[in-house]
C-alpha atoms as a PDB file:
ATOM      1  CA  UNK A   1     104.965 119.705 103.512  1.00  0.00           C
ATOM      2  CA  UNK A   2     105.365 117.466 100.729  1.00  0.00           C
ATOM      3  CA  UNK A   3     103.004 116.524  98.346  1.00  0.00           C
ATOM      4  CA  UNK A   4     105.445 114.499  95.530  1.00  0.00           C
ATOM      5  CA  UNK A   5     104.544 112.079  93.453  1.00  0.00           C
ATOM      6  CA  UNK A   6     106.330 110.158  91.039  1.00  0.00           C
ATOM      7  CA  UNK A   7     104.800 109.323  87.697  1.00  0.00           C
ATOM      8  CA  UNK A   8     106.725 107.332  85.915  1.00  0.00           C
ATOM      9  CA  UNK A   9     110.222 107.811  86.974  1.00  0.00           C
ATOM     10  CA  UNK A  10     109.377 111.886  87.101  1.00  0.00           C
ATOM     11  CA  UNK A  11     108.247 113.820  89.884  1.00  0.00           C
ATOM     12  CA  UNK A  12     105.323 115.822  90.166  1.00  0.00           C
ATOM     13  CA  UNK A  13     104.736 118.358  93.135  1.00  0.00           C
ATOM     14  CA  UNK A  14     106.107 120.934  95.729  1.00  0.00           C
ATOM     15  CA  UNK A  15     107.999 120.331  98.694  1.00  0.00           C
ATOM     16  CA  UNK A  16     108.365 122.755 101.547  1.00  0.00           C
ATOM     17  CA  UNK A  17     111.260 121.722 103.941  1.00  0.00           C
ATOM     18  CA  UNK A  18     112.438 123.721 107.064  1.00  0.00           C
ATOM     19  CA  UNK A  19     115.649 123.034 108.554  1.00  0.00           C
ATOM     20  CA  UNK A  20     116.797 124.017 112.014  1.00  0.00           C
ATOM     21  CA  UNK A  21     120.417 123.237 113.069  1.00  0.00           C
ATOM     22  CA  UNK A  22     122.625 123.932 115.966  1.00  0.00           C
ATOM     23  CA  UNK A  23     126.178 123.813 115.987  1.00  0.00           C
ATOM     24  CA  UNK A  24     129.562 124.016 117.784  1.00  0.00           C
ATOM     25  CA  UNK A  25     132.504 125.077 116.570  1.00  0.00           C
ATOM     26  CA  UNK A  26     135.258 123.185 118.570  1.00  0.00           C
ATOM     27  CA  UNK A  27     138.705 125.612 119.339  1.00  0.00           C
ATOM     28  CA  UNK A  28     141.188 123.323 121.428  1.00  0.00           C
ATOM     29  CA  UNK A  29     144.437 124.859 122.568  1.00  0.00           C
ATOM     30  CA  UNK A  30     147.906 123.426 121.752  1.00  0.00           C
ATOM     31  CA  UNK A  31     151.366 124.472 123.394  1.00  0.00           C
ATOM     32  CA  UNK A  32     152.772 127.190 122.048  1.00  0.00           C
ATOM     33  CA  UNK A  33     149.934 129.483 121.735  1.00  0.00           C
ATOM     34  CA  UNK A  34     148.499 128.232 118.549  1.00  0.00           C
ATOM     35  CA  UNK A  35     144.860 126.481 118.785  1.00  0.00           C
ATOM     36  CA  UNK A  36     143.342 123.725 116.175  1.00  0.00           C
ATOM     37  CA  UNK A  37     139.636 124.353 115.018  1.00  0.00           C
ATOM     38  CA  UNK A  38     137.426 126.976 113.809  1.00  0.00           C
ATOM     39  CA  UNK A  39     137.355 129.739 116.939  1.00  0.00           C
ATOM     40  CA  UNK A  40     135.186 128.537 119.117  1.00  0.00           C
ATOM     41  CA  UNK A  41     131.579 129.553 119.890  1.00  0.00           C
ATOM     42  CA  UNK A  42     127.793 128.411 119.333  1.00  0.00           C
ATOM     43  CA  UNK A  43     126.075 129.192 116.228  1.00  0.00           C
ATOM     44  CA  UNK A  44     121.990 128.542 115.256  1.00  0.00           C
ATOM     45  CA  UNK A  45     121.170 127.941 111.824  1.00  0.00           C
ATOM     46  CA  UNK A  46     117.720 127.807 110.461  1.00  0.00           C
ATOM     47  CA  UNK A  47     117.449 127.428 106.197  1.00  0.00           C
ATOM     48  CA  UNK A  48     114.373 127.167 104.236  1.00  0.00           C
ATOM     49  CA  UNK A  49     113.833 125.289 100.870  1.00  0.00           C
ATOM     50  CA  UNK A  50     111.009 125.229  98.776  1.00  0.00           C
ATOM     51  CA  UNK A  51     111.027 122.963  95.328  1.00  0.00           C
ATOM     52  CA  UNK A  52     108.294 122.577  92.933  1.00  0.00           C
ATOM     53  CA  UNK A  53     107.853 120.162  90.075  1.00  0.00           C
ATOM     54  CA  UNK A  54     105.857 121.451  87.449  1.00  0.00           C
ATOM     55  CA  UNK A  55     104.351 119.517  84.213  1.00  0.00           C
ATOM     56  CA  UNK A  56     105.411 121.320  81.551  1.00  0.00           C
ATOM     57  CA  UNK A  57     102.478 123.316  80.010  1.00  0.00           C
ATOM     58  CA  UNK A  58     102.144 123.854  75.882  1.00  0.00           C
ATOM     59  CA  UNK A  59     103.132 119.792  75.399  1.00  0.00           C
ATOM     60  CA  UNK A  60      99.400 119.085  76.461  1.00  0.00           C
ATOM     61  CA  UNK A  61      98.879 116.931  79.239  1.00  0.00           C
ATOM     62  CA  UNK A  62      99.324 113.105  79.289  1.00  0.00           C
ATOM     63  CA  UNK A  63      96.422 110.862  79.408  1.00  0.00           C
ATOM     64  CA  UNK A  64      95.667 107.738  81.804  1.00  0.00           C
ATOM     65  CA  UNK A  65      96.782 105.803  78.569  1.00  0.00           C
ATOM     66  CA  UNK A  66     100.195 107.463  78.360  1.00  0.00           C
ATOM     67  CA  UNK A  67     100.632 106.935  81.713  1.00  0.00           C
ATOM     68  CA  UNK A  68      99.631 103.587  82.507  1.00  0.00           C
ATOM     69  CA  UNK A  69     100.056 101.270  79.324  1.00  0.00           C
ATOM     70  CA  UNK A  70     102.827 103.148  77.687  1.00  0.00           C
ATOM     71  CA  UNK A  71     104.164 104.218  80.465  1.00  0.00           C
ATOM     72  CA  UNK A  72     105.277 107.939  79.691  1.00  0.00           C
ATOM     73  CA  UNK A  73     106.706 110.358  81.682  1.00  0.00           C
ATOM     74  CA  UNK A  74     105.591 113.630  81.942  1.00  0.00           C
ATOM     75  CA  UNK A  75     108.302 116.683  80.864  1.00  0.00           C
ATOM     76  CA  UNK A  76     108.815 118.348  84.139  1.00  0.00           C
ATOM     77  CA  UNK A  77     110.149 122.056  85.088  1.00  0.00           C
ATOM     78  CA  UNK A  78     111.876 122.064  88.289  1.00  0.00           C
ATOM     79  CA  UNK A  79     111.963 125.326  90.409  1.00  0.00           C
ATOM     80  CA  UNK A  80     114.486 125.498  93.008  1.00  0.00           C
ATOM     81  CA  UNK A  81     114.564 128.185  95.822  1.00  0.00           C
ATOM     82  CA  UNK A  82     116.683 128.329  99.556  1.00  0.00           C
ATOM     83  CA  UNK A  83     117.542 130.930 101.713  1.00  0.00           C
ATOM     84  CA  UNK A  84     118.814 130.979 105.230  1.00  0.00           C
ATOM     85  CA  UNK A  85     120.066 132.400 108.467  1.00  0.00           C
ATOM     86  CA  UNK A  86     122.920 132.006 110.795  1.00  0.00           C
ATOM     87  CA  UNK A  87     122.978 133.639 114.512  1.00  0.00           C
ATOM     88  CA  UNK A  88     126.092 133.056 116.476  1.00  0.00           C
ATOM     89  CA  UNK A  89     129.688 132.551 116.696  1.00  0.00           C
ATOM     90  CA  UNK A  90     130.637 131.328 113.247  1.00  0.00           C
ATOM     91  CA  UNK A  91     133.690 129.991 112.450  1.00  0.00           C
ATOM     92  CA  UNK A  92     135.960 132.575 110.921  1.00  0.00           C
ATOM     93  CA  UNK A  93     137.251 130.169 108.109  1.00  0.00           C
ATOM     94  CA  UNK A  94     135.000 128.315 105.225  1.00  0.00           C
ATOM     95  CA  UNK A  95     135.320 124.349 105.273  1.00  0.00           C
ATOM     96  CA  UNK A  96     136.088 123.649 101.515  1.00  0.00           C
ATOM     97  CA  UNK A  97     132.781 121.120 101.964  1.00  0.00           C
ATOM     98  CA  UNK A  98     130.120 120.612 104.133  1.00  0.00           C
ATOM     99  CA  UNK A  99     130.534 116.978 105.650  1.00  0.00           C
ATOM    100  CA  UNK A 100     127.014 114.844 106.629  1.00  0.00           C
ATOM    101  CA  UNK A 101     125.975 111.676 108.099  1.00  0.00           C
ATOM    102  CA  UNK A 102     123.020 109.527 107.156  1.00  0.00           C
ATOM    103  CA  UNK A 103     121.208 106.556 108.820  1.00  0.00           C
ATOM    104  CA  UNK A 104     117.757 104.548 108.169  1.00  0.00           C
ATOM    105  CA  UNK A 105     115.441 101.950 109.024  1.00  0.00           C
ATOM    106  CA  UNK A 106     112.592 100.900 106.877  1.00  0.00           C
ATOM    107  CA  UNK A 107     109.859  97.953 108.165  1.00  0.00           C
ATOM    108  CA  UNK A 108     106.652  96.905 106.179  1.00  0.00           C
ATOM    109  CA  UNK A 109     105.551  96.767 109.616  1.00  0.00           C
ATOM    110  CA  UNK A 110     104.868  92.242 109.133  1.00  0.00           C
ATOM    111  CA  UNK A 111     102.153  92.890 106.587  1.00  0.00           C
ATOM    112  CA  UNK A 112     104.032  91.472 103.506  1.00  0.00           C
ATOM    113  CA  UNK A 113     102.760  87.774 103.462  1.00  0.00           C
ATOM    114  CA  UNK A 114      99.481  88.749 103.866  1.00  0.00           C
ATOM    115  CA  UNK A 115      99.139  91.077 100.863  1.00  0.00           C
ATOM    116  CA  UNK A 116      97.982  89.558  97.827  1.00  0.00           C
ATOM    117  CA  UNK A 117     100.946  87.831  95.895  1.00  0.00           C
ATOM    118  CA  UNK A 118     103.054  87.895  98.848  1.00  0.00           C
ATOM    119  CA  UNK A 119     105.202  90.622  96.907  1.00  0.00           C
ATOM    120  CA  UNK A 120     108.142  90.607 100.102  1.00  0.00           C
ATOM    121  CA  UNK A 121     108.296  87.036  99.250  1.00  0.00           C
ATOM    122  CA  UNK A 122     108.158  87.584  95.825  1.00  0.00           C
ATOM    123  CA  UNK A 123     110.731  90.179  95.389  1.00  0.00           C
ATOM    124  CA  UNK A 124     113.057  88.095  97.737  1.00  0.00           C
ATOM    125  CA  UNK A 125     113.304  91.230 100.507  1.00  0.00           C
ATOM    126  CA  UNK A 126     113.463  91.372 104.249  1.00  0.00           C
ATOM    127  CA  UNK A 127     110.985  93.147 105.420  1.00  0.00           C
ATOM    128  CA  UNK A 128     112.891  95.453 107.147  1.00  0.00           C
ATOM    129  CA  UNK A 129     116.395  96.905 106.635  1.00  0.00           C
ATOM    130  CA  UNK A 130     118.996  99.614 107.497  1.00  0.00           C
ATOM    131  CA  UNK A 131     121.239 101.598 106.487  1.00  0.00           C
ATOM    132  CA  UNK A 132     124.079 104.235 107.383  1.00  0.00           C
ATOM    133  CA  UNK A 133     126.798 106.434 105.894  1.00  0.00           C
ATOM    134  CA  UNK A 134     128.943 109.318 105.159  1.00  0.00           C
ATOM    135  CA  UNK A 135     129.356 111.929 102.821  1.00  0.00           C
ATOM    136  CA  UNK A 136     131.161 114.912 102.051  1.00  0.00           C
ATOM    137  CA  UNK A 137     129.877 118.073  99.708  1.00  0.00           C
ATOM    138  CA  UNK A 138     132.056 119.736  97.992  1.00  0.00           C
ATOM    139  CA  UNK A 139     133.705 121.694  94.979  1.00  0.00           C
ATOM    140  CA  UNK A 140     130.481 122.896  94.213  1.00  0.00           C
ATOM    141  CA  UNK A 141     127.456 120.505  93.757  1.00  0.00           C
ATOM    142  CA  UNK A 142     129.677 117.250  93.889  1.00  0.00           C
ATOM    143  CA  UNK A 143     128.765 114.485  96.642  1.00  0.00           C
ATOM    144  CA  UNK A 144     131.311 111.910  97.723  1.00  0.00           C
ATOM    145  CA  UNK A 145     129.316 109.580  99.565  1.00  0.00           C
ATOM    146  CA  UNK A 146     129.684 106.191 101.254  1.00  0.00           C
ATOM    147  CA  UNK A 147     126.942 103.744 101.764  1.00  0.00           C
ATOM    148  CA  UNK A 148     126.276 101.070 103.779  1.00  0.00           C
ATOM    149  CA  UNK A 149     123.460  98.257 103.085  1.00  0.00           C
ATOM    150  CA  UNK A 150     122.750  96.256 106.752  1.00  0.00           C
ATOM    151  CA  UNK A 151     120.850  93.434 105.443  1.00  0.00           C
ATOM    152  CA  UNK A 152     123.373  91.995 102.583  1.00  0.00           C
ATOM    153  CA  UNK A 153     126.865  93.656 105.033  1.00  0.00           C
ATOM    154  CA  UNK A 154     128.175  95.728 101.822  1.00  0.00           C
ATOM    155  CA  UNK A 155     129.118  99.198 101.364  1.00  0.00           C
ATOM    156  CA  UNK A 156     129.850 101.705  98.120  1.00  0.00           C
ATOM    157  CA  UNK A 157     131.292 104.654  97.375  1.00  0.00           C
ATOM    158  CA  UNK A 158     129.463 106.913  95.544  1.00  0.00           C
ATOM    159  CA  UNK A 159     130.506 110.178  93.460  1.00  0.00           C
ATOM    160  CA  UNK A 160     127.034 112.112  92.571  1.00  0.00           C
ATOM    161  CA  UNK A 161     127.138 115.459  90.581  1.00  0.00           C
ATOM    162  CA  UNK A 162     124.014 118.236  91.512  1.00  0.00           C
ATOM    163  CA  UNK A 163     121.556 118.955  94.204  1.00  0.00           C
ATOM    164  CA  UNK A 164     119.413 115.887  95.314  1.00  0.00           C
ATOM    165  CA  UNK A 165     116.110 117.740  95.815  1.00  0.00           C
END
């Protein structure tokens, strides 16, 4: 359930997300008696998040003037909350990160000529576009991420610090 909405550049809402994962952890044998990997074994995983973006009360609230000709942001509380579950054979050593993969398509489905203005035109954008990458999460909150943008054929690196909620 998500019911965000962005005024502004700040986000207003709650967001319910539930997250079901299976895993393996991978034990291969080597001569010698000594294995590579994390013991072996299936594990299910299920974690729940909730996050809520509250306008900040006492400041009084904006008005459609703030908003739309001076273009304001509301002040905005963010309440964070996740909990979770594992069941299974988990590995009997921590990764120092958690390591993720990421992939996307977007499409304005052909309709971007005929809106009014032409704004696909205007803005000088495809229509439709992918993209793909890595990343690895670790010491903490810190995200080293790579990128990769389809339509233009370039990739980045990225270093983000914090949660992306």
């Amino acid at each position: 359930m998500d019911n965000v909405q962005f005024v502004n550049g700040n986000q207003l809402g709650r967001r319910l997300l539930l997250q079901v994962d299976q895993g393996l952890n991978l034990k291969l044998p080597l001569p010698g008696g000594r294995a590579l990997g994390f013991g072996g074994g299936l594990y299910n995983r299920v974690t729940a998040a909730f996050t809520k973006f509250v306008q900040l009360p006492g400041l009084g609230p904006l008005t459609d003037d703030d908003v739309w000709l001076r273009r304001k942001a509301p002040n905005t509380l963010v309440l964070h909350a996740r909990a979770g579950n594992c069941i299974g054979d988990m590995a009997s050593r921590k990764l120092p990160g958690t390591v993720y993969a990421f992939a996307e398509y977007g499409t304005d489905l052909g309709s971007g000529r005929s809106l009014q203005g032409s704004p696909t035109e205007y803005y000088r954008k495809a229509g439709r576009g992918a993209s793909y990458g890595v990343g690895l999460k670790a010491l903490g909150a810190c995200r080293f991420e790579y990128a990769r943008d389809c339509n233009a054929g370039t990739g980045n690196w990225f270093v983000h610090w914090g949660e992306r909620f």
